[in-house]
Protein backbone atom coordinates (compact mmCIF):
# COMPACT_ATOMS: atom_id res chain seq x y z
CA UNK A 1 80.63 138.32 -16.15
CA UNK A 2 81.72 138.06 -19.85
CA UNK A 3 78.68 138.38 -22.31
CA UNK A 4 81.06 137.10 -24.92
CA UNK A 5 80.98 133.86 -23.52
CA UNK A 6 77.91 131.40 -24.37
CA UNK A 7 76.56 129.13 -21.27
CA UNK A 8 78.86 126.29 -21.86
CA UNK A 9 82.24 128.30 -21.14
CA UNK A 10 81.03 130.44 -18.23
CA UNK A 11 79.23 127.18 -16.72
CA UNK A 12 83.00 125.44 -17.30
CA UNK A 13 84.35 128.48 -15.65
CA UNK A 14 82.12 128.10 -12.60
CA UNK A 15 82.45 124.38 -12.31
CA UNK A 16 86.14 125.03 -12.04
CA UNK A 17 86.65 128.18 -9.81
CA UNK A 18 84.01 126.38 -7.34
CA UNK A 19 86.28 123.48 -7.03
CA UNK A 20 88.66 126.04 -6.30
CA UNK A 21 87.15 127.35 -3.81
CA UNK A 22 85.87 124.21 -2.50
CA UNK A 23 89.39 123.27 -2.15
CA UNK A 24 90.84 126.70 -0.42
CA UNK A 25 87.83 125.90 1.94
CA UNK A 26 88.77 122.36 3.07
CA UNK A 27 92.00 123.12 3.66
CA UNK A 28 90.91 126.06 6.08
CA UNK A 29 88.60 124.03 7.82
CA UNK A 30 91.16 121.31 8.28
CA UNK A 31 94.04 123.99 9.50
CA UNK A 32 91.56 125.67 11.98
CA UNK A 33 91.04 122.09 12.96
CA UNK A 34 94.72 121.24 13.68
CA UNK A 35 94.92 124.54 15.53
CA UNK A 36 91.69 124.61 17.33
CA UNK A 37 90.37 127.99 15.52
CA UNK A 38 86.92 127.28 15.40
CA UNK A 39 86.05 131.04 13.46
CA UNK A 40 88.84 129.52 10.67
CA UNK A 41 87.53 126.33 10.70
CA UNK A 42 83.56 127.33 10.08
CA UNK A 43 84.79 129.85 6.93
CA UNK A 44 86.09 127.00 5.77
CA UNK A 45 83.40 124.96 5.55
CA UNK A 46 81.53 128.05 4.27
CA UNK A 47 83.74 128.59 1.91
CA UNK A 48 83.39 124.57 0.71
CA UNK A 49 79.60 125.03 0.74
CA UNK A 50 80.21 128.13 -1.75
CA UNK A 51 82.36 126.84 -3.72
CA UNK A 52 80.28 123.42 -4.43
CA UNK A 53 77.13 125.76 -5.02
CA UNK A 54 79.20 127.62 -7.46
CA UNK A 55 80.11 124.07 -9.00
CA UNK A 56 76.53 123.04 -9.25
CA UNK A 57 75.63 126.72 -11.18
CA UNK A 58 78.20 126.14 -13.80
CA UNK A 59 76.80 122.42 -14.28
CA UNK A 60 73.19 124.13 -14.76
CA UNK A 61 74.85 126.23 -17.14
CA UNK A 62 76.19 124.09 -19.43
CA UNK A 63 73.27 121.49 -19.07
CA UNK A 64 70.87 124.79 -20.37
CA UNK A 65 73.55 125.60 -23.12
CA UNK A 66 73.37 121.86 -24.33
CA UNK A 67 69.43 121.61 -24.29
CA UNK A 68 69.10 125.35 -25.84
């Protein structure tokens, strides 16, 4: 993590790798899915789950930058 960064960067850096990840996630889920890979479909729904709790941790960020 970047100390040079105040709360409202790093939290827009968050909110934006999450959906990211979120993302990379669904679309394992969905191809382990198609192929009947249940151990690629479940990291992608892990994955998802990361990557939207990784979404919600940059939106606390900024939200405690903007009240500070």
């Amino acid at each position: 993590m970047n100390n040079d960064k105040d709360l409202t960067q790093r939290g827009a850096e968050n909110e934006v790798k999450g959906k990211a990840r979120e993302a990379k996630g669904a679309i394992r889920d969905n191809v382990g899915d198609l192929t009947g890979n249940q151990s690629q479909e479940l990291k992608g729904k892990g994955e998802r789950l990361a990557g939207k709790a990784q979404q919600k941790v940059g939106e606390a960020q900024r939200k405690l930058d903007e009240n500070v």
